[in-house]
N, C-alpha and C. Protein backbone atom coordinates (compact mmCIF):
# COMPACT_ATOMS: atom_id res chain seq x y z
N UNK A 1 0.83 -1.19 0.00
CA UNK A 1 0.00 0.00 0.00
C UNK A 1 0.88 1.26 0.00
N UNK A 2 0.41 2.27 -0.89
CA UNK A 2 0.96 3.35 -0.78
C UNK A 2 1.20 4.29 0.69
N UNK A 3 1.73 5.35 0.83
CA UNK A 3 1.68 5.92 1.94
C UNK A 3 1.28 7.07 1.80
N UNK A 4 0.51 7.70 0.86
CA UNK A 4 0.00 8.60 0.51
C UNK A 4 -1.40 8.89 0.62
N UNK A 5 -1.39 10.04 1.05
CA UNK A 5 -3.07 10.36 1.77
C UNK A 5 -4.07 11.18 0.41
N UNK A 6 -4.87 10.51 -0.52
CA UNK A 6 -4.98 10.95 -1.70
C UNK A 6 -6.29 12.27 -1.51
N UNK A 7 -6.51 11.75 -0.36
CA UNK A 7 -7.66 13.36 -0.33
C UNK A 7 -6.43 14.78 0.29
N UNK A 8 -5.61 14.28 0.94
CA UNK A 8 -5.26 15.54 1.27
C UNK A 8 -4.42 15.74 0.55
N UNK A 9 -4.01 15.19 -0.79
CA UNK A 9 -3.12 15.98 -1.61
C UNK A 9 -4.12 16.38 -2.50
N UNK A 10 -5.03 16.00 -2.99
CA UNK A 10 -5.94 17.12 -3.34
C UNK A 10 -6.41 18.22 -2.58
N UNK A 11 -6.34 18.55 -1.60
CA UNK A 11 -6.41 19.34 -0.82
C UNK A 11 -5.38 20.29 -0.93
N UNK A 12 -4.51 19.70 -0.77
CA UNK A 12 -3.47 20.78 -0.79
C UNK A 12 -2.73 20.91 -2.52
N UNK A 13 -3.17 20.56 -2.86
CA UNK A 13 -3.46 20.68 -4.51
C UNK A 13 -4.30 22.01 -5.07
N UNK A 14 -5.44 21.65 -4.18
CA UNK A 14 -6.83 23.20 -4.73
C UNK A 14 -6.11 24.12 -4.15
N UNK A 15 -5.39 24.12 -2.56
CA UNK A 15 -5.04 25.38 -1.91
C UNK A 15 -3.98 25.91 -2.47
N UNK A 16 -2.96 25.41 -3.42
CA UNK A 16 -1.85 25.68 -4.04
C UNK A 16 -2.66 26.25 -5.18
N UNK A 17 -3.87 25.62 -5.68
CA UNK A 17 -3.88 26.44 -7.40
C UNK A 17 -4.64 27.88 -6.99
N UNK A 18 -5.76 27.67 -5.67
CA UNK A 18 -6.35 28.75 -5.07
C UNK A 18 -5.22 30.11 -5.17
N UNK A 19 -3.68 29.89 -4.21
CA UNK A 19 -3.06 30.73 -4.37
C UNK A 19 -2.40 31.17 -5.39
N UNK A 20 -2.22 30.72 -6.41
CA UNK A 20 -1.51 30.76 -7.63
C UNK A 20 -2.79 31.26 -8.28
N UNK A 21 -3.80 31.32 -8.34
CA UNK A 21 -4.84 32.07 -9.09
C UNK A 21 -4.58 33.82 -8.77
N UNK A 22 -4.70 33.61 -7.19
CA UNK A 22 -4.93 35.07 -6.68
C UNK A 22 -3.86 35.84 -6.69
N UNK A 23 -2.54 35.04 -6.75
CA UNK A 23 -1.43 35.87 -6.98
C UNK A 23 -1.05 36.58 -8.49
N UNK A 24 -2.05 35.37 -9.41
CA UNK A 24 -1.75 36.35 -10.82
C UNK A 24 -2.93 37.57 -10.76
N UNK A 25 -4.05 36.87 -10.26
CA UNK A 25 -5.00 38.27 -10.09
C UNK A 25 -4.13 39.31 -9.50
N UNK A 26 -3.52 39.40 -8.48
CA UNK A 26 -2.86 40.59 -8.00
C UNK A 26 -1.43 41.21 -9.13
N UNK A 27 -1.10 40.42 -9.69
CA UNK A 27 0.11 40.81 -10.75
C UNK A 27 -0.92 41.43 -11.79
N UNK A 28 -2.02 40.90 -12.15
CA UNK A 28 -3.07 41.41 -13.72
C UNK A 28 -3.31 42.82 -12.87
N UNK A 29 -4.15 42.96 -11.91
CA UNK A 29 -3.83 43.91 -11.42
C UNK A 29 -3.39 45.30 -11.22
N UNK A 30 -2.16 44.61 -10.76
CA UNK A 30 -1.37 45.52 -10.44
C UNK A 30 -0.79 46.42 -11.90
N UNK A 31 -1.10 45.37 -12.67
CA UNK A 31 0.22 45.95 -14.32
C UNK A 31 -0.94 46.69 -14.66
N UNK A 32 -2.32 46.75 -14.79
CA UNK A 32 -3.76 47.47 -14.95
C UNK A 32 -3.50 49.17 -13.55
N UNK A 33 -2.95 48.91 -12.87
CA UNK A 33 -2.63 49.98 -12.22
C UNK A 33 -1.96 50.67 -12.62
N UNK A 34 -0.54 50.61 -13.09
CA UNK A 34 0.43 50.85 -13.46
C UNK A 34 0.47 51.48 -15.02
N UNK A 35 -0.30 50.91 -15.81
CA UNK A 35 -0.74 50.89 -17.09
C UNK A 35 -2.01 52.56 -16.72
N UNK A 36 -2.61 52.41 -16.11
CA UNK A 36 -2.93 53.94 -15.56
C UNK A 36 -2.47 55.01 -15.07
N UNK A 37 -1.36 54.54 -14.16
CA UNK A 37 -0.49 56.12 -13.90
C UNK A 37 0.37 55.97 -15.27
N UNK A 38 0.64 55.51 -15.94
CA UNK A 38 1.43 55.75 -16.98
C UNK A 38 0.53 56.50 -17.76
N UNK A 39 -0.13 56.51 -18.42
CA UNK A 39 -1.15 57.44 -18.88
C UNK A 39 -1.89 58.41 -18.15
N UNK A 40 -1.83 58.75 -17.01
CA UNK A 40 -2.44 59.81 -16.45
C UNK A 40 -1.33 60.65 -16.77
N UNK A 41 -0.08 60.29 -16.41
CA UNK A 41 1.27 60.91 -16.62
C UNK A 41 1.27 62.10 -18.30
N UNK A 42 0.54 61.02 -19.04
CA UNK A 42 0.66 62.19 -20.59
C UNK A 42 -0.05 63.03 -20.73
């Protein structure tokens, strides 16, 4: 038998893609911010 716990690596599977979602939301973001003071600037 394996020694691997197959629900909680899905678990910690969703919570890894959960954060990797929200961290590009915060990079899309942020470059959408940035992409505005650059043009307020002209």
């Amino acid at each position: 038998m394996s020694n691997v716990d197959l629900s909680r690596e899905f678990a910690d599977m969703i919570t890894t893609q959960r954060g990797f979602q929200a961290s590009s939301r915060l990079i899309t973001v942020s470059d959408e911010i940035l992409n505005e003071l650059v043009n307020l600037k002209r």
